[in-house]
Protein backbone atom coordinates (compact mmCIF):
# COMPACT_ATOMS: atom_id res chain seq x y z
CA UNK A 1 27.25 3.47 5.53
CA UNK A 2 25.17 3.82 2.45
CA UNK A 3 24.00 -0.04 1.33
CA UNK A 4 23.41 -0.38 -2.62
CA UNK A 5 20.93 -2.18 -3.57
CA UNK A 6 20.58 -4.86 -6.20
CA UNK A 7 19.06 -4.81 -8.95
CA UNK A 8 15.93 -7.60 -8.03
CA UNK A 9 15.96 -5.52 -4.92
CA UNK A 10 14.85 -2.03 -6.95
CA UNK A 11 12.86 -3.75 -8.62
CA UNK A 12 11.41 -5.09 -5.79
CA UNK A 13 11.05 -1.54 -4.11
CA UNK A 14 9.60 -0.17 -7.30
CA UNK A 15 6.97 -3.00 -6.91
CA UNK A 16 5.89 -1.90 -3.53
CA UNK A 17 5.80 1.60 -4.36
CA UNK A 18 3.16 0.73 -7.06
CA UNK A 19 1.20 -1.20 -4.78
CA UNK A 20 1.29 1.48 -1.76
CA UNK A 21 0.22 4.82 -4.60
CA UNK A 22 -2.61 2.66 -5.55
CA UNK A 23 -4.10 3.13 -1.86
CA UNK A 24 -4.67 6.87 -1.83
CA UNK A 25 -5.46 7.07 -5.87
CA UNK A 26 -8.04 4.29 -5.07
CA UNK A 27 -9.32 6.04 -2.05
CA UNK A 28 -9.56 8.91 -4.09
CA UNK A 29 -11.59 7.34 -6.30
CA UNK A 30 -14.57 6.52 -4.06
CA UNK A 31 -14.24 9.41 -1.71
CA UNK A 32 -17.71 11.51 -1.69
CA UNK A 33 -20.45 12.93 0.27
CA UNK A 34 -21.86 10.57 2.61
CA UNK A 35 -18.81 7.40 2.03
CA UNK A 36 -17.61 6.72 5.73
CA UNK A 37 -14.09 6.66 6.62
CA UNK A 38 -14.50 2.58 7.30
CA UNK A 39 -15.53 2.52 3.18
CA UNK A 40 -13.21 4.76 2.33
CA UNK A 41 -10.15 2.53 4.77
CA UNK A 42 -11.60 -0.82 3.22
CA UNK A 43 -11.07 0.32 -0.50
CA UNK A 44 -7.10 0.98 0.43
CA UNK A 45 -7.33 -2.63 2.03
CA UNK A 46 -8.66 -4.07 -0.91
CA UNK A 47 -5.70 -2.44 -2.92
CA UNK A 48 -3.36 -4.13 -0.49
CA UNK A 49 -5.16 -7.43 -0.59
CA UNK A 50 -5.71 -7.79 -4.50
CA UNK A 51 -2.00 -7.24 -4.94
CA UNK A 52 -0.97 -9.83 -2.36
CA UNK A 53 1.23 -7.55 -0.42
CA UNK A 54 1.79 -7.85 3.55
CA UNK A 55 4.42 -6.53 6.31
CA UNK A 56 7.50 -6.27 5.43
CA UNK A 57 9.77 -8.32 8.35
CA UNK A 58 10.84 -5.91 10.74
CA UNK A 59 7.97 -3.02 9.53
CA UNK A 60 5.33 -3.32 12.27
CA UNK A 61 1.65 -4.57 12.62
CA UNK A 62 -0.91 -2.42 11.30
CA UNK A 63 -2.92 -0.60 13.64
CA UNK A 64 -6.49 -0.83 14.25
């Protein structure tokens, strides 16, 4: 069964998807010689964190 979406709900998606590219292009950003992969995983948090976003019901926990 294929669900259609509404239009606040696209919109909604297309929000999230904004938020979520901004975690690798921002990580791409400060990746370089010598930046540890805890700098490099803190930059994508701070993407997630500036924009207010968090788990979607149902999505999981984040791991580690």
């Amino acid at each position: 069964m294929v669900e259609i979406k509404s239009a606040a709900e696209m919109e909604a998606m297309r929000a999230a998807g904004r938020v979520v590219a901004g975690g690798p292009a921002a990580v791409r950003g400060h990746a370089a010689v010598g930046v540890s992969p805890l700098e490099l995983s803190e930059v994508a948090g701070a993407v997630t964190a500036d924009a207010a976003a968090r788990w979607a019901p149902g999505a999981g926990e984040p791991t580690g």
